[in-house]
Every structure is written in C-alpha cells, then in structure tokens.
C-alpha atoms as a PDB file:
ATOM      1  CA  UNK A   1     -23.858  -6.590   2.290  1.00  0.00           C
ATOM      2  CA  UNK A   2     -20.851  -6.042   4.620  1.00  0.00           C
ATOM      3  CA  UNK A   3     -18.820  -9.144   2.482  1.00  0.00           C
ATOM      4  CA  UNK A   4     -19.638  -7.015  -0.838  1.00  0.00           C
ATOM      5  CA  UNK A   5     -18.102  -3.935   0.870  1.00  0.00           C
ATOM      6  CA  UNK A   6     -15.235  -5.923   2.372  1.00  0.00           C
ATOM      7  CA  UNK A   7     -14.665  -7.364  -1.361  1.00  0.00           C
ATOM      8  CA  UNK A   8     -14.365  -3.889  -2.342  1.00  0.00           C
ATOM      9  CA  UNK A   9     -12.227  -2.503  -0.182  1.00  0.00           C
ATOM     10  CA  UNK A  10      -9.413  -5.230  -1.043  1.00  0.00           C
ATOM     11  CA  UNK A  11     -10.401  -4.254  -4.771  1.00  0.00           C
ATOM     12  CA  UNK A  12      -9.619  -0.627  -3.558  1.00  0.00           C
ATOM     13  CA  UNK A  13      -6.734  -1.348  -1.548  1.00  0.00           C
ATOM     14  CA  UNK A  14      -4.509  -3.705  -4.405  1.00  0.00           C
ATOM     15  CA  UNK A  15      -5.095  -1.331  -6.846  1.00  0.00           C
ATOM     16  CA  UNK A  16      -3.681   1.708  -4.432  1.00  0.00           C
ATOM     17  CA  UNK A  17      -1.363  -0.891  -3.561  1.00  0.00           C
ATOM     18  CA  UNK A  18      -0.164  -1.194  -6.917  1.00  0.00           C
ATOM     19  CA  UNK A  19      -0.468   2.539  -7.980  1.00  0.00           C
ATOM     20  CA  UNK A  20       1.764   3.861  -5.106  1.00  0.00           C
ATOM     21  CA  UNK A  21       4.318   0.947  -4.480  1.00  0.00           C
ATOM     22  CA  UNK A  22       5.689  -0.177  -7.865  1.00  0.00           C
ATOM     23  CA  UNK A  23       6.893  -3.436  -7.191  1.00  0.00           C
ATOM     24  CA  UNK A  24       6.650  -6.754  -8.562  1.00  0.00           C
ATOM     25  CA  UNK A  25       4.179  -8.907  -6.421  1.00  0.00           C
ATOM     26  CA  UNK A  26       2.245 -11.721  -6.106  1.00  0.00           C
ATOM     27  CA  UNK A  27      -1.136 -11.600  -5.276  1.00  0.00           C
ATOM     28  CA  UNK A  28      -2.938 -14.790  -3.434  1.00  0.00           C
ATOM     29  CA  UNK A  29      -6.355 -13.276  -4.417  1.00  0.00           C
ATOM     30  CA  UNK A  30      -6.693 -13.096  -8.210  1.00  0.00           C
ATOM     31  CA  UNK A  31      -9.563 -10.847  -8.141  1.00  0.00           C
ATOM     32  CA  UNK A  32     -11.957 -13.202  -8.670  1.00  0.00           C
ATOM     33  CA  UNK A  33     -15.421 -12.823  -6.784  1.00  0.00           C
ATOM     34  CA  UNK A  34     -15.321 -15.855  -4.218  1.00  0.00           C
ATOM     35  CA  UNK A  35     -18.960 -17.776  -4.175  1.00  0.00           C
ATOM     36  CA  UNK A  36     -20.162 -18.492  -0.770  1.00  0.00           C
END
C-alpha cells in the first residue's frame, strides 16, 4: 500500500540520514510501525 511504501521511505531516509550526517539527534519517530 502507498502508507507501507511511505513507512519505508522514512526507514530509508533516517538511516541515510544517519549514515551521511554524523550527528547526535533526536528522532520523534522511534521506528515503530504506527497501527491505523
């Protein structure tokens, strides 16, 4: 479903987030699946 691929895409984009720009932050989502 498009909310599955959205999910993933965040997924994607915090953990290129965190490869390429090494600094301390905080995420708001904690990367846990949200139930509709």
């Amino acid at each position: 479903s498009s909310v599955e691929d959205l999910q993933a895409k965040i997924a994607d984009f915090i953990e290129h987030f965190n490869k390429t720009m090494a600094k301390p932050f905080r995420w708001t989502y904690q990367g846990k699946p949200l139930k509709a």
